[in-house]
C-alpha atoms as a PDB file:
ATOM      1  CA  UNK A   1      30.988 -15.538  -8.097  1.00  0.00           C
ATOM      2  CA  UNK A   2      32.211 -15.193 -11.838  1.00  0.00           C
ATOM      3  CA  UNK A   3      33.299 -12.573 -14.107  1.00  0.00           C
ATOM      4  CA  UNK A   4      32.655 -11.011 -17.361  1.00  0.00           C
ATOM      5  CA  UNK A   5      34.355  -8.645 -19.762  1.00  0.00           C
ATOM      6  CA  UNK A   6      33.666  -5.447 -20.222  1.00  0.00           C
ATOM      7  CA  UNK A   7      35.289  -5.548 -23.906  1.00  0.00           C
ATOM      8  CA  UNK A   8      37.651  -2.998 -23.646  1.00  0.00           C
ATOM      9  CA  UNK A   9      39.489  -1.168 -21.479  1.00  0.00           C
ATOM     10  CA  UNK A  10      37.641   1.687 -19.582  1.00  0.00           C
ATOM     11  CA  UNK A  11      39.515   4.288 -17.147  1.00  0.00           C
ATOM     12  CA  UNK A  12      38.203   3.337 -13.663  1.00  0.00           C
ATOM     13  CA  UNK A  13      38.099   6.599 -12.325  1.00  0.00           C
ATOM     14  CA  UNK A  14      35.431   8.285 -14.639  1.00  0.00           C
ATOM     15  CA  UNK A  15      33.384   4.778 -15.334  1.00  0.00           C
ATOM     16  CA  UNK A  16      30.358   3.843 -13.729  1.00  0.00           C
ATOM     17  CA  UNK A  17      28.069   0.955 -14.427  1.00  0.00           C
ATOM     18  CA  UNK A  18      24.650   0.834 -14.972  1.00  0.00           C
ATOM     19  CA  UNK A  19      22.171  -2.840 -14.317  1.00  0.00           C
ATOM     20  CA  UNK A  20      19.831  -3.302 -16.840  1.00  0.00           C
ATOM     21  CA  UNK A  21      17.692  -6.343 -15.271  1.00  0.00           C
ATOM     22  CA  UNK A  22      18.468 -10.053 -14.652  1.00  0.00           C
ATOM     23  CA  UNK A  23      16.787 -12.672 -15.711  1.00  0.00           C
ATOM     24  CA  UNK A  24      15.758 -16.120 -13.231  1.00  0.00           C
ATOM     25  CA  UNK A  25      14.353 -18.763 -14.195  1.00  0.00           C
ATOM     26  CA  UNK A  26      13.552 -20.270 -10.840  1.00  0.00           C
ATOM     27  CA  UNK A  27      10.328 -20.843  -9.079  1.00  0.00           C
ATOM     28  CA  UNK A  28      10.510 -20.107  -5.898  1.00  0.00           C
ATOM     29  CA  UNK A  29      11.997 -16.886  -4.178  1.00  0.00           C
ATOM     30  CA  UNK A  30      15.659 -17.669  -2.550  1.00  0.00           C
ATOM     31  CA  UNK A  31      19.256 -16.618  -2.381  1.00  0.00           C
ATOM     32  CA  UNK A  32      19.763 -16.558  -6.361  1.00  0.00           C
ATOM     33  CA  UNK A  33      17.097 -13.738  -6.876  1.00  0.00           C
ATOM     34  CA  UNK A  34      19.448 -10.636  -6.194  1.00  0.00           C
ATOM     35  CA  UNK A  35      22.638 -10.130  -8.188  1.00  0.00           C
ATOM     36  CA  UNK A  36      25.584  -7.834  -7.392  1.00  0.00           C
ATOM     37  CA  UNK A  37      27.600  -6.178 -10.026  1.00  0.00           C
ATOM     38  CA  UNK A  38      30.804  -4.640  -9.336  1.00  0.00           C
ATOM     39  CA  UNK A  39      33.757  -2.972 -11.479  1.00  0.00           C
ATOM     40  CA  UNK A  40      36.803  -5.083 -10.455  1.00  0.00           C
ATOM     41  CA  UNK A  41      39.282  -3.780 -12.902  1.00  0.00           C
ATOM     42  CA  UNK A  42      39.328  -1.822 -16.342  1.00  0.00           C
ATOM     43  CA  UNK A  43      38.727  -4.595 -18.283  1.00  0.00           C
ATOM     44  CA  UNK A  44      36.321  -6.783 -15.804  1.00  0.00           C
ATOM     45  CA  UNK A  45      33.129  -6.659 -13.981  1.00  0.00           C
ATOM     46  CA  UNK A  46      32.723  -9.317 -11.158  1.00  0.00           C
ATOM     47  CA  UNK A  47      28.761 -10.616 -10.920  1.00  0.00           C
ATOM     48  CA  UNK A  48      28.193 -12.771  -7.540  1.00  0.00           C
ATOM     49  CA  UNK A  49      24.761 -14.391  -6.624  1.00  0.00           C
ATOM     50  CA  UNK A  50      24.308 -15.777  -3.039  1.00  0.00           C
ATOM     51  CA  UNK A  51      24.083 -19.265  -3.126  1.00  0.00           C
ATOM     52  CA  UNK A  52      23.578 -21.540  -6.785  1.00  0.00           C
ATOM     53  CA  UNK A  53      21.819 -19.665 -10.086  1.00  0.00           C
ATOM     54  CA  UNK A  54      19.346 -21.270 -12.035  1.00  0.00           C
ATOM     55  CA  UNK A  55      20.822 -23.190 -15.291  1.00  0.00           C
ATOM     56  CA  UNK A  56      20.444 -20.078 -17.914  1.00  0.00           C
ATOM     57  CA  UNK A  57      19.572 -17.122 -15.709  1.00  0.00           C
ATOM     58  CA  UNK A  58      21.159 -13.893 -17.056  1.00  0.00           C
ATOM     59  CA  UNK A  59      21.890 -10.294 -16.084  1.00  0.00           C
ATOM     60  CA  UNK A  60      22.223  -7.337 -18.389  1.00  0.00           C
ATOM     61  CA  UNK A  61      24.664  -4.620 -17.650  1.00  0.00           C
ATOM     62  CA  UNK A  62      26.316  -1.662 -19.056  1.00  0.00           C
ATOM     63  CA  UNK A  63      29.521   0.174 -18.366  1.00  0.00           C
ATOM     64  CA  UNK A  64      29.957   4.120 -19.154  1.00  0.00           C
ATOM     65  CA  UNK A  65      33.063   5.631 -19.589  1.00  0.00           C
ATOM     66  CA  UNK A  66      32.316   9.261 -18.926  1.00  0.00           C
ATOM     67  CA  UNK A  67      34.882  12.354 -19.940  1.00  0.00           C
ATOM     68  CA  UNK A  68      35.157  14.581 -17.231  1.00  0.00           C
ATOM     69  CA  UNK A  69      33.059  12.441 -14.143  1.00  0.00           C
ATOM     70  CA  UNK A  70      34.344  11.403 -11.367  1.00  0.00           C
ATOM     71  CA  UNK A  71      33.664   8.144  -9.627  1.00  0.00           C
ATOM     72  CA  UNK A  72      33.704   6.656  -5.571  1.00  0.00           C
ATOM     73  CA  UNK A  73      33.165   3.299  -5.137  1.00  0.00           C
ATOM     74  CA  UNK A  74      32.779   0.358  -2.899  1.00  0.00           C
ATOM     75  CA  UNK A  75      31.447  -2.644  -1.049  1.00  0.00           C
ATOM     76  CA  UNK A  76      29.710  -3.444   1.968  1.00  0.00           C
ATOM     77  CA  UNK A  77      27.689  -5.332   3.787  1.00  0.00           C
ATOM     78  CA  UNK A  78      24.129  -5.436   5.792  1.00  0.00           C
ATOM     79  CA  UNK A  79      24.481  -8.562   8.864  1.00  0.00           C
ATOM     80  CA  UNK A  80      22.501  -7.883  11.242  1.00  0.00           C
ATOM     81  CA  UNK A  81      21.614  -4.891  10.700  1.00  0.00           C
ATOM     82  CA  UNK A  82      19.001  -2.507   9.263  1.00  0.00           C
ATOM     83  CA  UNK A  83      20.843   0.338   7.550  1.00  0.00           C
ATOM     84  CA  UNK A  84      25.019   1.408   7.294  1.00  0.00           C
ATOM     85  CA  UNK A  85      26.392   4.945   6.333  1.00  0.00           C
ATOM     86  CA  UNK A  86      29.709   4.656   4.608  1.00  0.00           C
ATOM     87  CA  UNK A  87      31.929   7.775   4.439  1.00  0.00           C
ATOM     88  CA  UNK A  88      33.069   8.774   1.102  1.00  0.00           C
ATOM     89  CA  UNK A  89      36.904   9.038   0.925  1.00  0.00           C
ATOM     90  CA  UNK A  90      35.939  12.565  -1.627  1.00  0.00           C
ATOM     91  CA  UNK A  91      33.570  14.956  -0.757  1.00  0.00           C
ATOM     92  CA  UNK A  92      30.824  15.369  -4.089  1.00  0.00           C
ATOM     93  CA  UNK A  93      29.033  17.887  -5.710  1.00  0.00           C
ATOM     94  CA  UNK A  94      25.374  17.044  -4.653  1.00  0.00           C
ATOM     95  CA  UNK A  95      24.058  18.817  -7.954  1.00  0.00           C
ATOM     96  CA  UNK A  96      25.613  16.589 -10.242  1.00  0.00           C
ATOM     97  CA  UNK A  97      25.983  13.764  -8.364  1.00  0.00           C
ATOM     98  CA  UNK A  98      24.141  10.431  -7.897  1.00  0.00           C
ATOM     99  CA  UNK A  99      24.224   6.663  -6.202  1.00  0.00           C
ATOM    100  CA  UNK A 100      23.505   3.484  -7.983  1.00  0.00           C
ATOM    101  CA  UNK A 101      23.862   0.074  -6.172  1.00  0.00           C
ATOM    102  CA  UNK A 102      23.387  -3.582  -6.507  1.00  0.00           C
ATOM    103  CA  UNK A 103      23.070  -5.973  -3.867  1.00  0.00           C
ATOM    104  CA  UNK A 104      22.857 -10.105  -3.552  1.00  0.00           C
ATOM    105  CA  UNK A 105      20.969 -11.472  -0.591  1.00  0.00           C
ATOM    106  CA  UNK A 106      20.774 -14.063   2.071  1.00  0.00           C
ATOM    107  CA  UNK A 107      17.804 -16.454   0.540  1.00  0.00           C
ATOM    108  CA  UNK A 108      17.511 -17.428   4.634  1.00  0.00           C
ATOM    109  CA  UNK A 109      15.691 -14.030   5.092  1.00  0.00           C
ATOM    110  CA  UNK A 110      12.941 -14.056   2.492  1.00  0.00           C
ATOM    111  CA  UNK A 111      10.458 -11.537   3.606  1.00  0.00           C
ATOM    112  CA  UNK A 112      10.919  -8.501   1.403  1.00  0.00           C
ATOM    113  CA  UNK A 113      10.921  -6.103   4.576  1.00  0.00           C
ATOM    114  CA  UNK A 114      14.977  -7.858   5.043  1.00  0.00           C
ATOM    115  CA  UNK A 115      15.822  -8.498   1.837  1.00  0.00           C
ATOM    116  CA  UNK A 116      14.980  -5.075  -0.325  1.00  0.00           C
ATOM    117  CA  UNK A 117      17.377  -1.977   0.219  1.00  0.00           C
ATOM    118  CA  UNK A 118      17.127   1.534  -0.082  1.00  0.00           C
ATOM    119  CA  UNK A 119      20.438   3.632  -1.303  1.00  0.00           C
ATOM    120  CA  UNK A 120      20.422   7.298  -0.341  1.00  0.00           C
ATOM    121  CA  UNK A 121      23.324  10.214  -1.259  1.00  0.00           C
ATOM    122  CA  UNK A 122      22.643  11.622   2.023  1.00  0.00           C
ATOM    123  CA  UNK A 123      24.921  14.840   1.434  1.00  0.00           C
ATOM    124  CA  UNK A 124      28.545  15.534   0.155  1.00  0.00           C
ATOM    125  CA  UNK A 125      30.322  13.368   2.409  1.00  0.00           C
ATOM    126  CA  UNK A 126      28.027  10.237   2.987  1.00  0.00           C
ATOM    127  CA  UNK A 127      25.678   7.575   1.601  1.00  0.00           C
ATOM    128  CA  UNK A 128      22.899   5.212   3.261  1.00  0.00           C
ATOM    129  CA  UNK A 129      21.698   1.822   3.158  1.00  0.00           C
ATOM    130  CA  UNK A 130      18.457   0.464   4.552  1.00  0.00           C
ATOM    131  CA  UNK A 131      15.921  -1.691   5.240  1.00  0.00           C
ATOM    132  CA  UNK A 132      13.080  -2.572   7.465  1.00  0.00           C
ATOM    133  CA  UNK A 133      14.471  -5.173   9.187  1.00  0.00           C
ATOM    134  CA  UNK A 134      17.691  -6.459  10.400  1.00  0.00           C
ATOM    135  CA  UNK A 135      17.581 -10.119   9.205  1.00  0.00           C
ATOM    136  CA  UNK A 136      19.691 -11.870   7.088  1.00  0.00           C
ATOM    137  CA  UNK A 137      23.074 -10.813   5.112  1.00  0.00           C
ATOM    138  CA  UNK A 138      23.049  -8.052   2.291  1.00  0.00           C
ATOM    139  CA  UNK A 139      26.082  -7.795  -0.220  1.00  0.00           C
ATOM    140  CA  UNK A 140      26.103  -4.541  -1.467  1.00  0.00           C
ATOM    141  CA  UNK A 141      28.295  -2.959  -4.245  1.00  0.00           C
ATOM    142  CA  UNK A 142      28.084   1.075  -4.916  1.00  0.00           C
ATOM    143  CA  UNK A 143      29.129   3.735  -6.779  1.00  0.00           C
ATOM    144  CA  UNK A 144      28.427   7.701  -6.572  1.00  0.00           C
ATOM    145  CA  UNK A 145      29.099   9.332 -10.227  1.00  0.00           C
ATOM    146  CA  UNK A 146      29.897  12.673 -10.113  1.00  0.00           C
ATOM    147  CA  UNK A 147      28.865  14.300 -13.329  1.00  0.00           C
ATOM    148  CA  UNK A 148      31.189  16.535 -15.925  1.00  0.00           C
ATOM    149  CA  UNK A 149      30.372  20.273 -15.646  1.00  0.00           C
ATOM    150  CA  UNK A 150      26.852  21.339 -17.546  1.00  0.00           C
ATOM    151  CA  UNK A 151      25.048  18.170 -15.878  1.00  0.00           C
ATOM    152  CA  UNK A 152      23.396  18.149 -12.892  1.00  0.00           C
ATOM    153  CA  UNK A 153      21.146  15.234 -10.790  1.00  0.00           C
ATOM    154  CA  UNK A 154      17.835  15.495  -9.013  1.00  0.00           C
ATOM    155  CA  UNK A 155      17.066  12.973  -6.103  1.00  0.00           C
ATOM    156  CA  UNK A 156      13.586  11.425  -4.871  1.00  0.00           C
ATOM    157  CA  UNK A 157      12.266   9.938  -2.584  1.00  0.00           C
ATOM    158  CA  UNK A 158       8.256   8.237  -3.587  1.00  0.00           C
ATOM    159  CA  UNK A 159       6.420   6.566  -1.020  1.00  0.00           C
ATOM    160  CA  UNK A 160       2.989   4.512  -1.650  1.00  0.00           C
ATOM    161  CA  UNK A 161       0.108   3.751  -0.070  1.00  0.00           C
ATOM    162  CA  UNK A 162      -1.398   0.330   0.089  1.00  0.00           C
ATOM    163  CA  UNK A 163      -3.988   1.013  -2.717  1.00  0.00           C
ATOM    164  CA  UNK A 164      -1.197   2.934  -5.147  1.00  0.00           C
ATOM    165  CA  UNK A 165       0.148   0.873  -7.801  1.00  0.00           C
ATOM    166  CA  UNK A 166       1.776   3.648  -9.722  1.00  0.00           C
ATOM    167  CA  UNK A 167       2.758   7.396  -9.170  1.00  0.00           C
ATOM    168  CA  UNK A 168       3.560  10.583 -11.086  1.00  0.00           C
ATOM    169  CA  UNK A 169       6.725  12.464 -10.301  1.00  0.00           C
ATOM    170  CA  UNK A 170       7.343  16.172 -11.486  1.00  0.00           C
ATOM    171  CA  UNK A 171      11.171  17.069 -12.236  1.00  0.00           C
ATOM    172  CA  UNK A 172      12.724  20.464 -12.267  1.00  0.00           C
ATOM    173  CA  UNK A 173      13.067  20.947 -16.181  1.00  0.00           C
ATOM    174  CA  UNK A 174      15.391  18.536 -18.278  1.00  0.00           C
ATOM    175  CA  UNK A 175      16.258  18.494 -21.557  1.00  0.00           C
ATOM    176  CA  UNK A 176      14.448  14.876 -22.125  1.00  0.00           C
ATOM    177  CA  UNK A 177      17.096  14.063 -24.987  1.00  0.00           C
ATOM    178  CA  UNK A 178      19.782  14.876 -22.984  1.00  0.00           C
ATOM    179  CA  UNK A 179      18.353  12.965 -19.477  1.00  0.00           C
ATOM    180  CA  UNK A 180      17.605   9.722 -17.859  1.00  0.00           C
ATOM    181  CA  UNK A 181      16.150   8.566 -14.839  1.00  0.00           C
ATOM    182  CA  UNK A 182      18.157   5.949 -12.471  1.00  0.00           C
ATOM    183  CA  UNK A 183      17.333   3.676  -9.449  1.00  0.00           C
ATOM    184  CA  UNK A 184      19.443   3.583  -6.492  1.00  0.00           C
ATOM    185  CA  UNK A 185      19.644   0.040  -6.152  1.00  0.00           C
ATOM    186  CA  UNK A 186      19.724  -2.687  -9.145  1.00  0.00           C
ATOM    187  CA  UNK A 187      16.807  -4.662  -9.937  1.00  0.00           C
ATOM    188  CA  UNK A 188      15.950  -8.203  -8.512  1.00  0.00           C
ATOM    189  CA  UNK A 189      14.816 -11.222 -10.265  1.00  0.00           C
ATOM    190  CA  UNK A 190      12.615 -14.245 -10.026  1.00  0.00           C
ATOM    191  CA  UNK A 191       9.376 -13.952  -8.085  1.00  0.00           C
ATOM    192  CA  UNK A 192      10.210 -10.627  -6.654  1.00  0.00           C
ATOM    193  CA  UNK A 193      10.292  -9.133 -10.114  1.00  0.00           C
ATOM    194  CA  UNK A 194       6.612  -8.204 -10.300  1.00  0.00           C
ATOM    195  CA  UNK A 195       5.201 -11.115  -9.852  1.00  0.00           C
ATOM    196  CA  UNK A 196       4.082 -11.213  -6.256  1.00  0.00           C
ATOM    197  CA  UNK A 197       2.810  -8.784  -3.854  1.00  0.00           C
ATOM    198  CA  UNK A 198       5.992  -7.012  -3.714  1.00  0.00           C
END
C-alpha cells in the first residue's frame, strides 16, 4: 500500500474519483496487475497492489469535486466467493446516479474468469459485485456518485460473442459536450491489458 496527494483539499462528500489506466511493466500476469484506488481523506488517495509492483509501474487518476453530488462509498472484499451485494447506507436517485470501482487481486487465481469483476447499481438501495468463479481474493474499493440536479446517468450492460471484438451501443440523447461514458470497474494492467486473449 502507499499514498498520494490529491493536491488540495476536496470535500469528501461530493468528490468522486475517476482511474485513468495503470501502467506495468511486468511480464508475466500476477498479483501486481490490478490496482485499487480509494479516497482516504480530503487531501489523500490510498493506491494498494496485491503483492510487489514492478520498479516504475504507474497509475493515473483523477479526483472531481462536484457542487451539488452526493457520494457513498466503501470497501469490500471477494474470498471465496463469486459475487457480494452491499447495502447502501442512502437510498440514490437511479437517474442520476452511477458506480465506479477498482479492485486489486490475488495473483494465486490467474484465470480471468476469478480475477475480472463486474460492478452493477442494482437499484436505489444496493450494488453488485461478480465474477465467474469463486477463486482467489478480490479487494474492491467503490463509490456511487449521485449527480447535481439537470444530470442524469444511463446504465449498460454489453455482452459478446466469441467472434465480436467490438460493439456499437445507442444512448438515449446526450448533449456530447456536456457527457462522458464510465466503466464500472477500473482498468487492469500488464498482460491483461489487451494483450492476451482477454
Amino acid at each position: 500500500d502507499t499514498t498520494a496527494p490529491i493536491g488540495g483539499t476536496v470535500n469528501l462528500s461530493s468528490s468522486f474519483l475517476i482511474p485513468l489506466g495503470y501502467n506495468n511493466l511486468g511480464t508475466t500476469w500476477g498479483s501486481d496487475d490490478f490496482v485499487r484506488l480509494r479516497i482516504l481523506n480530503s487531501t489523500t488517495v490510498g493506491v494498494r497492489v496485491y503483492g510487489v509492483a514492478e520498479p516504475n509501474d504507474n497509475v493515473s487518476w483523477e479526483v472531481v469535486d462536484m457542487d451539488g453530488a452526493f457520494v457513498q462509498r466503501g470497501v469490500t472484499g471477494l474470498n471465496g466467493t463469486g459475487s457480494i451485494v452491499i447495502n447502501l447506507t442512502t437510498p440514490v436517485d437511479m437517474s442520476t446516479s452511477f458506480l465506479t470501482a477498482t479492485y486489486a487481486g490475488d495473483g494465486t487465481a490467474i484465470q480471468a474468469n476469478a480475477i475480472l469483476i463486474k460492478g452493477e447499481l442494482l437499484n436505489s438501495t444496493a450494488i453488485r459485485f461478480s465474477r465467474n468463479s469463486s477463486v482467489g481474493a478480490m479487494d474492491i474499493s467503490w463509490e456511487v456518485v449521485q449527480l447535481p440536479g439537470g444530470s442524469r446517468s444511463q446504465r449498460f450492460v454489453t455482452s459478446f460473442t466469441n467472434t465480436e471484438t467490438n460493439k456499437s451501443v445507442t444512448v438515449d440523447h446526450i448533449n456530447a459536450s456536456k457527457g462522458g461514458a464510465f466503466s464500472s470497474t477500473g482498468p487492469s494492467a500488464g498482460l491483461s491489458w489487451g494483450s492476451t486473449d482477454f
